[in-house]
PDB file of N, CA and C in Angstrom:
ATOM      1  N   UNK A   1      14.501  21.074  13.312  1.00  0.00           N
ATOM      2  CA  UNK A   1      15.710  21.825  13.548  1.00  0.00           C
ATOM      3  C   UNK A   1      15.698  23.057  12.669  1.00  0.00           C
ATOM      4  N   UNK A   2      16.256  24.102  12.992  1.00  0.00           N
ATOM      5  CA  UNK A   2      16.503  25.453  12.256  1.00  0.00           C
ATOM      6  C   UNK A   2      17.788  25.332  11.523  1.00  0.00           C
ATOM      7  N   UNK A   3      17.870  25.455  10.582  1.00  0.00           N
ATOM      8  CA  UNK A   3      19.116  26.137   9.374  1.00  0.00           C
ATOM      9  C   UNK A   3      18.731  27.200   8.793  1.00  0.00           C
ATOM     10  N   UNK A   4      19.930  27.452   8.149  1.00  0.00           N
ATOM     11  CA  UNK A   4      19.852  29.216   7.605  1.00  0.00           C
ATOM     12  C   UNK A   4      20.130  28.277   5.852  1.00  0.00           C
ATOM     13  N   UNK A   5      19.407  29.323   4.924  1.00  0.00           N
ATOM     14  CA  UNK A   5      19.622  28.582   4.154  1.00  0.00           C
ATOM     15  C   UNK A   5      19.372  29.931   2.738  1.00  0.00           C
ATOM     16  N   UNK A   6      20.436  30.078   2.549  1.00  0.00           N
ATOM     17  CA  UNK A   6      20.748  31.457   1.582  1.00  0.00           C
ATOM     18  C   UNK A   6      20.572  32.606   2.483  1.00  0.00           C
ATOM     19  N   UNK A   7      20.811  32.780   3.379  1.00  0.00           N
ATOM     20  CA  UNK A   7      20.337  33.654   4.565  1.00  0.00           C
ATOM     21  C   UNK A   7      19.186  33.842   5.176  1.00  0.00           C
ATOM     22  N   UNK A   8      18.247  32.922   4.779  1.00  0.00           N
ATOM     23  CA  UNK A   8      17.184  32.836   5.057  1.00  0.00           C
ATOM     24  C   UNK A   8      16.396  31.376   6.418  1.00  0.00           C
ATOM     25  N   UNK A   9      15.733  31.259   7.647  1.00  0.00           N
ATOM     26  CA  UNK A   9      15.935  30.757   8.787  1.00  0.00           C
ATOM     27  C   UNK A   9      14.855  29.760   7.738  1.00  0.00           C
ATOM     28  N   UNK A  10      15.369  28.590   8.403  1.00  0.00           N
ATOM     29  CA  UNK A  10      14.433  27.340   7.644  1.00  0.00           C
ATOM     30  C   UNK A  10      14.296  26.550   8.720  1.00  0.00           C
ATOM     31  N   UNK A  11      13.074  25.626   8.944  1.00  0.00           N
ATOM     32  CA  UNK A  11      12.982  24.939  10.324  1.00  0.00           C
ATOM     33  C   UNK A  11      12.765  23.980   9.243  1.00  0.00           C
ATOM     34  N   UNK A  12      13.137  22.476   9.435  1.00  0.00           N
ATOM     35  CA  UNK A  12      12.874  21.333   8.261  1.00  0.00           C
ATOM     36  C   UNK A  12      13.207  19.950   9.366  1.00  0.00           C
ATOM     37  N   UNK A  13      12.756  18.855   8.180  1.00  0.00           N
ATOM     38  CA  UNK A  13      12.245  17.584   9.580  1.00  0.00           C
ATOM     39  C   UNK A  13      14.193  17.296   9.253  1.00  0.00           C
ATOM     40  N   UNK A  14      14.519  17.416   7.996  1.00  0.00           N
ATOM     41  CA  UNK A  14      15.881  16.981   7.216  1.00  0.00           C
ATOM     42  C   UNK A  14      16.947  16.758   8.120  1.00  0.00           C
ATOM     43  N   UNK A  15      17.231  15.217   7.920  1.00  0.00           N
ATOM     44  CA  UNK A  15      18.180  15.106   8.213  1.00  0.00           C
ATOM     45  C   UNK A  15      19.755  15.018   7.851  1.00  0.00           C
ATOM     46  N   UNK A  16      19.524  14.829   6.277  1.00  0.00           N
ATOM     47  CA  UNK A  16      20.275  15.029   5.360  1.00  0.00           C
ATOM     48  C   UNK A  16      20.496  16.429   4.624  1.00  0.00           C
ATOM     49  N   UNK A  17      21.517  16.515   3.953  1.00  0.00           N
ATOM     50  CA  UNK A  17      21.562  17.487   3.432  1.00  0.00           C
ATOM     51  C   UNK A  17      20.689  17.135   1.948  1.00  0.00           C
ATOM     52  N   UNK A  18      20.715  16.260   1.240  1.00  0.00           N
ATOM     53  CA  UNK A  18      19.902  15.560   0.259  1.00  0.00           C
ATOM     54  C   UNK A  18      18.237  15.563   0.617  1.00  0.00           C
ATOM     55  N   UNK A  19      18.115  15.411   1.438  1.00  0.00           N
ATOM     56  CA  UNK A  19      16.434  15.257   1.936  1.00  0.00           C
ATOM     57  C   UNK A  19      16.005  16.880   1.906  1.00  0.00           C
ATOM     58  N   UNK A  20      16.961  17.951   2.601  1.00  0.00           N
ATOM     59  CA  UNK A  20      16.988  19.011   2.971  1.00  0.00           C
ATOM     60  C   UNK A  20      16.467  20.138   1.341  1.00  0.00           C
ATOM     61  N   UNK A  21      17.567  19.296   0.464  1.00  0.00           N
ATOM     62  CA  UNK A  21      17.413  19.859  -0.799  1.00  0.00           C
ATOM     63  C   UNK A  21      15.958  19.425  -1.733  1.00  0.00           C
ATOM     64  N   UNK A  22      15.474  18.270  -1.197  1.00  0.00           N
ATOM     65  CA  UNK A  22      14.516  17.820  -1.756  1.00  0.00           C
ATOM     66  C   UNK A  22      13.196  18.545  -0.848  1.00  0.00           C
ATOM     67  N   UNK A  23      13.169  18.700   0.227  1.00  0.00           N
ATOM     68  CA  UNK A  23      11.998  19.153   1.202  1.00  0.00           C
ATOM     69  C   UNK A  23      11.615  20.686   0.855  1.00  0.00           C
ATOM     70  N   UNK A  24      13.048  21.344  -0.147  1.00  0.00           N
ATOM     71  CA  UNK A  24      12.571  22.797  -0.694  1.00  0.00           C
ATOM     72  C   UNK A  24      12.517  22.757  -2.329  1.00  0.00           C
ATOM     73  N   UNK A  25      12.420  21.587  -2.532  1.00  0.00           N
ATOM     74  CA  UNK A  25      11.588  21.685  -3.860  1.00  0.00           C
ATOM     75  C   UNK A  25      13.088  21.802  -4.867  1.00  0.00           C
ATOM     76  N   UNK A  26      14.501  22.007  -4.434  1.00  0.00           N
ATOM     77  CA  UNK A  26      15.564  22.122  -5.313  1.00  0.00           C
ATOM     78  C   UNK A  26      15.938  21.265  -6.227  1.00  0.00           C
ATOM     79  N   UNK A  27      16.239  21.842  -7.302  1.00  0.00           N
ATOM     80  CA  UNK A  27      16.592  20.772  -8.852  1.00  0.00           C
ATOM     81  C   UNK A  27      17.924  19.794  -7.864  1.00  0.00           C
ATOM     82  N   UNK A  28      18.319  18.796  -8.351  1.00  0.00           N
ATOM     83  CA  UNK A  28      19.366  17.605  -7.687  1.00  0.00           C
ATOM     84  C   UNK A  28      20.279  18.092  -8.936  1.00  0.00           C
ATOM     85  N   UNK A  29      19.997  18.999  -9.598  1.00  0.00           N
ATOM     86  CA  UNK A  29      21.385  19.197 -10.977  1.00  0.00           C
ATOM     87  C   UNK A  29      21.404  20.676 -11.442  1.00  0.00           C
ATOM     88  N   UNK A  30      22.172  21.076 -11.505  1.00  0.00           N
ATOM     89  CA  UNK A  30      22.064  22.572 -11.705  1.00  0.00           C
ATOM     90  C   UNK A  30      22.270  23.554 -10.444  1.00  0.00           C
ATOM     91  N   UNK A  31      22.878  22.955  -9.677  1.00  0.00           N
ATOM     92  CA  UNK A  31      23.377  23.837  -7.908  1.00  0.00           C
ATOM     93  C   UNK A  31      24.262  23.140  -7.479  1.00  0.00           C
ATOM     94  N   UNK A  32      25.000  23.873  -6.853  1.00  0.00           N
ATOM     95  CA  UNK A  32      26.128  23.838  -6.111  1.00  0.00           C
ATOM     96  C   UNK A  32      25.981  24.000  -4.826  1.00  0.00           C
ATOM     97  N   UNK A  33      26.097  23.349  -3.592  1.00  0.00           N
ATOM     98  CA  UNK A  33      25.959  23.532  -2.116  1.00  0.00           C
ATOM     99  C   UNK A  33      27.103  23.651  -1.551  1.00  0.00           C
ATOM    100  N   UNK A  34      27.243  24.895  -0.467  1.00  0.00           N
ATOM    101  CA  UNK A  34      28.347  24.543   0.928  1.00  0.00           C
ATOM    102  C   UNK A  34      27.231  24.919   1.976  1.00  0.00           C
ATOM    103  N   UNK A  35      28.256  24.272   2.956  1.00  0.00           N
ATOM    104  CA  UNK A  35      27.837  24.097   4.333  1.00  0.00           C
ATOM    105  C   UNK A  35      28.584  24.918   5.268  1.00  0.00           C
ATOM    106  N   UNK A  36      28.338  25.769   5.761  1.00  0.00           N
ATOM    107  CA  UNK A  36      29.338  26.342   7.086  1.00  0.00           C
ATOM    108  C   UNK A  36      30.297  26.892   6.058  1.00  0.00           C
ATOM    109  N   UNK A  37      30.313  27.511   4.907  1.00  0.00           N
ATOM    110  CA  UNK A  37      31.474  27.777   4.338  1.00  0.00           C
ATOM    111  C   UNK A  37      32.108  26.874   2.818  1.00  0.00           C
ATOM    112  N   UNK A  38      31.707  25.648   3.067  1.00  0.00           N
ATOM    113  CA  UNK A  38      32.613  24.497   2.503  1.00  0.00           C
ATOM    114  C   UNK A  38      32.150  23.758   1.695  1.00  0.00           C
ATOM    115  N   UNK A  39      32.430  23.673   0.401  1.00  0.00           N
ATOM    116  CA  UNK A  39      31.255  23.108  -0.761  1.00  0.00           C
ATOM    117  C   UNK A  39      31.326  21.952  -0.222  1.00  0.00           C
ATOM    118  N   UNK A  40      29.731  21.112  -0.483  1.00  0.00           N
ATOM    119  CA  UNK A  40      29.887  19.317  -0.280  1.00  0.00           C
ATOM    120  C   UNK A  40      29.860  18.726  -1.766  1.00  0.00           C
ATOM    121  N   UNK A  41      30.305  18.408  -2.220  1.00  0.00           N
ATOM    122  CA  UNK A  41      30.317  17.405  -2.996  1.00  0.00           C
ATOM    123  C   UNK A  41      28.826  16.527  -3.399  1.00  0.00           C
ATOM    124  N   UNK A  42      27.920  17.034  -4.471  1.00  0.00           N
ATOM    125  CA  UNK A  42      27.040  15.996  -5.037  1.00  0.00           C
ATOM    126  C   UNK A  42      26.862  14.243  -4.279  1.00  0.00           C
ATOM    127  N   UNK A  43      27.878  14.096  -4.438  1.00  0.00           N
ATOM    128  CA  UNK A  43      27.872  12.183  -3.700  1.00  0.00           C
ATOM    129  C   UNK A  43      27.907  12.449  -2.597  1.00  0.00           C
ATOM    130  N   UNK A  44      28.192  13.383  -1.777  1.00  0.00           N
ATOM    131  CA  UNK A  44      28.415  13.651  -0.476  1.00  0.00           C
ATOM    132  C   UNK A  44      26.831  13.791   0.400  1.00  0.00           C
ATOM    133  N   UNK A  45      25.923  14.585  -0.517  1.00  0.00           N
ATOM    134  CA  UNK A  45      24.426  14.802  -0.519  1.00  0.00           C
ATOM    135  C   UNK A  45      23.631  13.949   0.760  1.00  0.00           C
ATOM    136  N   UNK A  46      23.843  12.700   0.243  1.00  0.00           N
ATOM    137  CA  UNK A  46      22.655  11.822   1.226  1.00  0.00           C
ATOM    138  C   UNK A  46      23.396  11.453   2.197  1.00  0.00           C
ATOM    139  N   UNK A  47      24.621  11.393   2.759  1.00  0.00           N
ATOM    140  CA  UNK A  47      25.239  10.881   3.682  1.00  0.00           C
ATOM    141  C   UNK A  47      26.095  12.489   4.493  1.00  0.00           C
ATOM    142  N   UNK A  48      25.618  13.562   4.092  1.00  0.00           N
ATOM    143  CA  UNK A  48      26.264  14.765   4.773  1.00  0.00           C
ATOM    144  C   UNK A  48      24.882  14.919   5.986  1.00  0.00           C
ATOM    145  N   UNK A  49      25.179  15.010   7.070  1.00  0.00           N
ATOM    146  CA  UNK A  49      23.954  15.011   8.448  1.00  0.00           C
ATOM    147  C   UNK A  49      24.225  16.222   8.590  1.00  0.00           C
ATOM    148  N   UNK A  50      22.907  17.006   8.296  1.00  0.00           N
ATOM    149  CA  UNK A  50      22.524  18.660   9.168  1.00  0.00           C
ATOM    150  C   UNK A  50      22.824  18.690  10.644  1.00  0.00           C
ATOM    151  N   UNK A  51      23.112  19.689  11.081  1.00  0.00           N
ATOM    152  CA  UNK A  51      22.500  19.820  12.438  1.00  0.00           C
ATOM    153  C   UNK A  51      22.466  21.053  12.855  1.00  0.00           C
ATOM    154  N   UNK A  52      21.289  21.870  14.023  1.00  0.00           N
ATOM    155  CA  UNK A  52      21.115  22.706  14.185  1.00  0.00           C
ATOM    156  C   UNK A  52      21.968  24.056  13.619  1.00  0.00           C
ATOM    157  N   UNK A  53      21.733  25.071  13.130  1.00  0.00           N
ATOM    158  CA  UNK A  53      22.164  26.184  13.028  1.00  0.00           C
ATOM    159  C   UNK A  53      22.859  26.085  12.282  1.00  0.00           C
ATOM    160  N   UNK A  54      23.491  25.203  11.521  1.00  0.00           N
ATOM    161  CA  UNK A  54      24.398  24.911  10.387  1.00  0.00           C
ATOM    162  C   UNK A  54      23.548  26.138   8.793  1.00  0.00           C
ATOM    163  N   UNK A  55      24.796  26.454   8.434  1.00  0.00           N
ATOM    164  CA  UNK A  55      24.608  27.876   7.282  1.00  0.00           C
ATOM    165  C   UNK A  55      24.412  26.953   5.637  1.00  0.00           C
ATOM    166  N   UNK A  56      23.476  26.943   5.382  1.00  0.00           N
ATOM    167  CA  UNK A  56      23.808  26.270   4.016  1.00  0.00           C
ATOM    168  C   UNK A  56      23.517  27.261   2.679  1.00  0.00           C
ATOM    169  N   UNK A  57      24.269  27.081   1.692  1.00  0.00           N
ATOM    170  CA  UNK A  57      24.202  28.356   0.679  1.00  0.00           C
ATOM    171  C   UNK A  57      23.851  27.263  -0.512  1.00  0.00           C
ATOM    172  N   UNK A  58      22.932  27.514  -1.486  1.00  0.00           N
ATOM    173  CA  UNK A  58      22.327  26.965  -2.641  1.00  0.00           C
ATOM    174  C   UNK A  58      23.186  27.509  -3.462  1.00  0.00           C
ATOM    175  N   UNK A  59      23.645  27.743  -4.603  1.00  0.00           N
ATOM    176  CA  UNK A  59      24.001  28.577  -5.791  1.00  0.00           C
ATOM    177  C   UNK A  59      23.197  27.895  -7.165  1.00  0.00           C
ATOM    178  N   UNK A  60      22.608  28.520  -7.944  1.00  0.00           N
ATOM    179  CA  UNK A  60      21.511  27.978  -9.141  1.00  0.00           C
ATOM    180  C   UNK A  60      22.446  28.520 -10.253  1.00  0.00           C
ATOM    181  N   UNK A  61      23.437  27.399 -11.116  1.00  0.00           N
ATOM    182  CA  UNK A  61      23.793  27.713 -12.758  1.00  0.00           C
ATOM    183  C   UNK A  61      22.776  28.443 -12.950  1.00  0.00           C
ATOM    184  N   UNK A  62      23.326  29.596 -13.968  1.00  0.00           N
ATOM    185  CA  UNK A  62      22.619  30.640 -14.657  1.00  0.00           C
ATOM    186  C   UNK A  62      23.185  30.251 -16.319  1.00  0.00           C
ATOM    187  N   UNK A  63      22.383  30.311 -16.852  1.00  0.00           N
ATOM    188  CA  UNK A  63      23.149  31.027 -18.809  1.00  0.00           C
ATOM    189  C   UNK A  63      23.059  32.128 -18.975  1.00  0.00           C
ATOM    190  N   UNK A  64      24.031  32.864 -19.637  1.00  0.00           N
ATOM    191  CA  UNK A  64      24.079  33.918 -20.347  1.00  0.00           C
ATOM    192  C   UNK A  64      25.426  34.306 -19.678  1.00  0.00           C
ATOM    193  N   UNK A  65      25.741  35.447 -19.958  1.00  0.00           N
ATOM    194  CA  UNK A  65      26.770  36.156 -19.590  1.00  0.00           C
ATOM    195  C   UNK A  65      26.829  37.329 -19.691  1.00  0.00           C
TER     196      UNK A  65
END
């Protein structure tokens, strides 16, 4: 299936949003995810189901200021 994923087109086997994050190599601590708009929730991870064309945005904690 295709997702967009930081604006960028991703084709992945993922069916999860958890698998999804793991299949691009992403830390499981230190990011923040929404979907279509809408943060998911960490616990939400392995039980949130992708599906086609769905927008997902990463955000990576930074330090400094």
């Amino acid at each position: 299936m295709n997702v967009s994923v930081n604006s960028k087109e991703v084709q992945t086997a993922a069916i999860t949003l958890s698998q999804l994050i793991e299949e691009l190599s992403l830390p499981s601590h230190g990011i923040a995810v929404a979907v279509d708009n809408h943060m998911v929730s960490r616990t939400e991870w392995t039980q949130f189901a992708l599906k086609e064309g769905m927008s997902v945005i990463v955000i990576k904690a930074a330090c400094g200021g």
